[in-house]
Protein backbone atom coordinates (compact mmCIF):
# COMPACT_ATOMS: atom_id res chain seq x y z
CA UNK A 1 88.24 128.81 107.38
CA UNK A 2 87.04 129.48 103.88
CA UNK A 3 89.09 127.45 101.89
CA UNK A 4 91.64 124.65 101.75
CA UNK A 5 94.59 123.99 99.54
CA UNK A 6 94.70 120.92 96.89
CA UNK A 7 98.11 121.68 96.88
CA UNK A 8 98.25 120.82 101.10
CA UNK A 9 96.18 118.09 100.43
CA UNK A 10 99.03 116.66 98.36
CA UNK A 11 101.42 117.30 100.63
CA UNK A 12 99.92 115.89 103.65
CA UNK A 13 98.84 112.55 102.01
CA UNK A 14 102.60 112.39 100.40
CA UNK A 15 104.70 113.99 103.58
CA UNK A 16 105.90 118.07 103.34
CA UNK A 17 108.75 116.76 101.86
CA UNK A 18 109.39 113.95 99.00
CA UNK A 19 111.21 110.88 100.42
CA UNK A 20 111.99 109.84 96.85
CA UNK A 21 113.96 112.89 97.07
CA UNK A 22 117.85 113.37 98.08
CA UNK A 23 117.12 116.97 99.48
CA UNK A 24 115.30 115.56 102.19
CA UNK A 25 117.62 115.60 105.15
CA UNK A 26 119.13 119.40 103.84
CA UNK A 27 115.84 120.70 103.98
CA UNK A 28 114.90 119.17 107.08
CA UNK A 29 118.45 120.41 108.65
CA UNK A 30 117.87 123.75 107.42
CA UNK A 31 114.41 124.38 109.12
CA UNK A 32 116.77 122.61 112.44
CA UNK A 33 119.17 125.30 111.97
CA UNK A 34 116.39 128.56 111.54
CA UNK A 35 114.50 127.35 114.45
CA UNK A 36 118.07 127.08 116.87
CA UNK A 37 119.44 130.17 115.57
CA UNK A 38 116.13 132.53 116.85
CA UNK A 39 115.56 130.20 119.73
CA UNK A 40 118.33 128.53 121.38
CA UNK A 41 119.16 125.07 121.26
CA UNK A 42 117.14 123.75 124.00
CA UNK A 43 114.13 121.85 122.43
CA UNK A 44 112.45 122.04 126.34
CA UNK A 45 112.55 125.82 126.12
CA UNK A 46 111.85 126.38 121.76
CA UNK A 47 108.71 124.81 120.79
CA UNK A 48 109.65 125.44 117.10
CA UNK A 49 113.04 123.74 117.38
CA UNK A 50 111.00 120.72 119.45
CA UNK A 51 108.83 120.70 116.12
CA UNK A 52 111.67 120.90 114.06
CA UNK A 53 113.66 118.08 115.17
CA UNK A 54 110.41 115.40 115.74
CA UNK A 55 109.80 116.08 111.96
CA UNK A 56 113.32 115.41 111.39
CA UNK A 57 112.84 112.31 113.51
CA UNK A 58 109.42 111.19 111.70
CA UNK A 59 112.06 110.98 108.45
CA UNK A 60 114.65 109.41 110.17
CA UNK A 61 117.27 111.71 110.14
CA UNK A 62 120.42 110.66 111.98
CA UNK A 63 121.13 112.32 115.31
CA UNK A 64 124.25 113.40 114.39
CA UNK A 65 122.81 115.32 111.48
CA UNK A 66 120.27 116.82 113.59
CA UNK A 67 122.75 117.67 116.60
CA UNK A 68 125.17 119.05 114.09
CA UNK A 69 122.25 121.36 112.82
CA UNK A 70 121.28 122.93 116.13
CA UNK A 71 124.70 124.11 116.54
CA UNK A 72 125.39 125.12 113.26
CA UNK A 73 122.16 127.29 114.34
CA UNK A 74 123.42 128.46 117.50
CA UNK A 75 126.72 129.31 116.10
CA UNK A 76 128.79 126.57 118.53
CA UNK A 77 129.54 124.93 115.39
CA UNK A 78 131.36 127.80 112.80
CA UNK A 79 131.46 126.88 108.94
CA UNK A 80 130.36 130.48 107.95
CA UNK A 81 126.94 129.38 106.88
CA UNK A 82 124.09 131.62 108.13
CA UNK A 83 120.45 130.19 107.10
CA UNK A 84 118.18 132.59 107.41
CA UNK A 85 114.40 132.21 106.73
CA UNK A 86 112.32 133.77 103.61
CA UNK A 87 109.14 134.12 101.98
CA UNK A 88 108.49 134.40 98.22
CA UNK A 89 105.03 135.10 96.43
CA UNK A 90 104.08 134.56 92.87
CA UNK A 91 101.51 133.98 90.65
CA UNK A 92 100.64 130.65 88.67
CA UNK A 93 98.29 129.63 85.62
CA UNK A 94 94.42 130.38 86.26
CA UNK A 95 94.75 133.03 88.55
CA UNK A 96 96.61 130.66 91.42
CA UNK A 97 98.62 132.58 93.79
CA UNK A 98 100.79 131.19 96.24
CA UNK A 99 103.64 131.70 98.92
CA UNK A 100 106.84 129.86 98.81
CA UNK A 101 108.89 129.11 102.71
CA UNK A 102 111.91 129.20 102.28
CA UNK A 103 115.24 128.01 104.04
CA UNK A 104 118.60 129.88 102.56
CA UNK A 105 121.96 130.95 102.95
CA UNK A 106 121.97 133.29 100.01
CA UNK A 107 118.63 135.06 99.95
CA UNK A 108 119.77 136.60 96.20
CA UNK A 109 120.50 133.18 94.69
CA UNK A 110 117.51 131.70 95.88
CA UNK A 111 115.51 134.57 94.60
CA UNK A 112 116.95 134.59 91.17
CA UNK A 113 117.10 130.88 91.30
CA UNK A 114 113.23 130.57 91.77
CA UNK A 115 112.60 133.42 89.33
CA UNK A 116 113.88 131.59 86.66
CA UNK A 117 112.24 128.65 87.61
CA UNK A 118 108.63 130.40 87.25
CA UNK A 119 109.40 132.64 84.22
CA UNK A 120 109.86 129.13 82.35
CA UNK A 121 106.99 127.19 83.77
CA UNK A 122 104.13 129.66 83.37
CA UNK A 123 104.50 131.35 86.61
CA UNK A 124 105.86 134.91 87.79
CA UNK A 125 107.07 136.51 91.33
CA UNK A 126 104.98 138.74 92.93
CA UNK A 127 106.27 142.25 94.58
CA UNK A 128 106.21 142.28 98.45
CA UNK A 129 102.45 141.85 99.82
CA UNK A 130 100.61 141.00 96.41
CA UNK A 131 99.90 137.57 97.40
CA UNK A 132 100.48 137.49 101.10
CA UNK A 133 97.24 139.50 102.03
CA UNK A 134 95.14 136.54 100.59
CA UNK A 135 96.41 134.18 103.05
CA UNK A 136 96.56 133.91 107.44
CA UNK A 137 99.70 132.56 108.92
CA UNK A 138 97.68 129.50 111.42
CA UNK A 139 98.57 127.01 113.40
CA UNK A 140 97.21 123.88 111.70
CA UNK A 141 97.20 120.06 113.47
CA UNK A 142 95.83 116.91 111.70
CA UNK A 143 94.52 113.78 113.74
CA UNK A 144 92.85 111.06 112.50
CA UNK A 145 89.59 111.76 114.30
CA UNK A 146 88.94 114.18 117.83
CA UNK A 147 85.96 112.81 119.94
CA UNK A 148 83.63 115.49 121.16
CA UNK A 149 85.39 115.63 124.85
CA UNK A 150 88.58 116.21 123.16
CA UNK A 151 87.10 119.31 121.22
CA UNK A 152 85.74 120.76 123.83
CA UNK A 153 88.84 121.18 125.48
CA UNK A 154 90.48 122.36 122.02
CA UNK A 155 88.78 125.20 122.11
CA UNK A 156 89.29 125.97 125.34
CA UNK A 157 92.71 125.78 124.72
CA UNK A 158 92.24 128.11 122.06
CA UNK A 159 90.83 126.11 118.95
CA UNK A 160 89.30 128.29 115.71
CA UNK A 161 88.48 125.44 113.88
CA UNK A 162 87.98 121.83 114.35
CA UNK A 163 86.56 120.43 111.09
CA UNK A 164 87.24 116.77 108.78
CA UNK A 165 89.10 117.39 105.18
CA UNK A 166 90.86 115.08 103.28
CA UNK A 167 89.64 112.15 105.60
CA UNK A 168 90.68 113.53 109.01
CA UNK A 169 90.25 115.71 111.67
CA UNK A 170 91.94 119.08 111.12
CA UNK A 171 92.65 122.14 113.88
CA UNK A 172 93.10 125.51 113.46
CA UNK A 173 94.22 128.24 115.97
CA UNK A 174 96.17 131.21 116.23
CA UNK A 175 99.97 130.82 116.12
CA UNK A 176 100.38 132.41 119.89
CA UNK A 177 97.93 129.66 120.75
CA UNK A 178 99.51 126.50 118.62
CA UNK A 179 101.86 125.57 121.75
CA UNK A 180 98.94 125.21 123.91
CA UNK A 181 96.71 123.36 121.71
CA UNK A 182 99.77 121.07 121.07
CA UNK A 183 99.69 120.60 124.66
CA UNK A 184 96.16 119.43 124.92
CA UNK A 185 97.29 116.71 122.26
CA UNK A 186 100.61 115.79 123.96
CA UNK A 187 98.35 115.15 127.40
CA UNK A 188 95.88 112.56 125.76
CA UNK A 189 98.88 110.80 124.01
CA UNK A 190 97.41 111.60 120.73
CA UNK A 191 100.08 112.30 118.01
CA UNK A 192 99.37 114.53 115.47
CA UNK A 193 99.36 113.07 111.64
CA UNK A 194 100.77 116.42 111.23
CA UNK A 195 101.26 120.11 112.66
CA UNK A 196 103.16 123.24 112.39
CA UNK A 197 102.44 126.44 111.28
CA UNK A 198 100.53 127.16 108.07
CA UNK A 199 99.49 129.90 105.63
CA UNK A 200 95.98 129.37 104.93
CA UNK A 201 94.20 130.58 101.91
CA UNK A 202 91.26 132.83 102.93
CA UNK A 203 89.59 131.99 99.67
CA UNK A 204 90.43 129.17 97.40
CA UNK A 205 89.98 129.36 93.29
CA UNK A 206 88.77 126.30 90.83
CA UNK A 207 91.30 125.47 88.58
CA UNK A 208 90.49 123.82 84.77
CA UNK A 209 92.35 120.38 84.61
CA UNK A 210 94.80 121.46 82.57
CA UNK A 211 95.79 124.33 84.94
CA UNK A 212 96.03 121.77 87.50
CA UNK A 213 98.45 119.96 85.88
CA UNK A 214 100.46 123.13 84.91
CA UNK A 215 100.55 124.10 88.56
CA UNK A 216 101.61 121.10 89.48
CA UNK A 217 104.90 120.79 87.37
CA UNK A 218 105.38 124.21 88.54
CA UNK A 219 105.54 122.80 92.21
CA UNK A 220 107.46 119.91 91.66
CA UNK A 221 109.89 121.79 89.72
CA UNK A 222 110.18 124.63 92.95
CA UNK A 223 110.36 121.60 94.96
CA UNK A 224 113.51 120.34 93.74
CA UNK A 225 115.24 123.90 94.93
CA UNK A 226 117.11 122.99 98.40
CA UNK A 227 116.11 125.97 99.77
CA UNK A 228 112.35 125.42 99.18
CA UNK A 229 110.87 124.11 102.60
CA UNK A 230 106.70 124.44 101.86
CA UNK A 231 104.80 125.51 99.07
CA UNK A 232 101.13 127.01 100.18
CA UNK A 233 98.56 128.14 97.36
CA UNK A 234 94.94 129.30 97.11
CA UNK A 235 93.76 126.09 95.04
């Protein structure tokens, strides 16, 4: 892997979500609901929704929230509200690109809601595929340290990467092979600082200070939007 986020460095060391925040639990519920609606409601048989809901957990959301979110999913429980998955690209100050996830029940609101947002904060959308291209879609798990047995059977559980950033021990595979990486994991009773699936910047650009600190209003400012669920740039 070429390069690493700053951005996901943040993140990680802060939590994908801020627990200052009052969005928390929506967002959280939202990913709940995409992951139940295109796999079923069984975590035993949807490894996403089995993600979904021990991320939930790791923020203490209630269990009613959570069980009321995989059937809003599935469709047992019917308030009319669809949420539906999308991805956004734009462009930031000092040649920072950079894909927003996103969790919504009104793709055109959301669009025109983050459009706004970057047209005043020194940012712009980008068309379909402008910004995408520069990043892989990965499965990504964090530990604080693997020993070398442990790697060796990462990678024959389908490990890319196995490398320390930020202080610890991150993992990279292919998404068809995240499940059985997790598994490897999950058998040494080892849980994961983090994991889930990532876009990962193929090539990362240096940013002056001040750019840093316009990029980062920009992200806390997209971060506030309900609908936001990650943020993933090439800095």
């Amino acid at each position: 892997m070429s390069g690493h986020s700053k951005w996901a460095k943040l993140k990680h060391t802060k939590g994908a979500l801020d627990t200052k925040r009052g969005n928390v639990f929506t967002k959280l519920c939202r990913a709940i609901m995409v992951c139940a609606r295109q796999g079923g409601s069984d975590p035993l048989f949807n490894f996403a929704l089995r993600l979904a809901i021990d991320k939930a957990r790791a923020f203490n959301v209630p269990k009613d929230n959570i069980d009321k979110a995989i059937k809003r999913g599935t469709g047992e429980l019917k308030d009319g509200v669809i949420i539906e998955e999308a991805l956004y690209e734009g462009f930031g100050p000092g040649g920072s690109a950079f894909l927003i996830e996103c969790a919504t029940d009104n793709k055109n609101r959301t669009l025109g809601e983050l459009k706004t947002t970057l047209s005043k904060n020194g940012g712009s959308l980008a068309g379909q595929g402008a910004v995408k291209w520069q990043f892989e879609h990965k499965g990504v798990i964090r530990v604080p340290s693997i020993s070398e047995d442990l790697e060796l059977r990462l990678i024959d559980a389908g490990a890319e990467d196995i490398a320390m950033r930020n202080g610890v021990a991150e993992v990279t595979c292919q998404v068809s092979q995240f499940q059985k990486v997790m598994e490897v994991f999950a058998a040494r009773q080892i849980e994961p600082t983090s994991s889930g699936l990532e876009w990962m910047p193929k090539e990362t650009v240096m940013l002056t200070p001040e750019d840093q600190e316009k990029l980062a209003h920009l992200f806390g400012l997209i971060e506030k939007n309900d609908d936001v669920q990650e943020i993933y740039a090439n800095v």
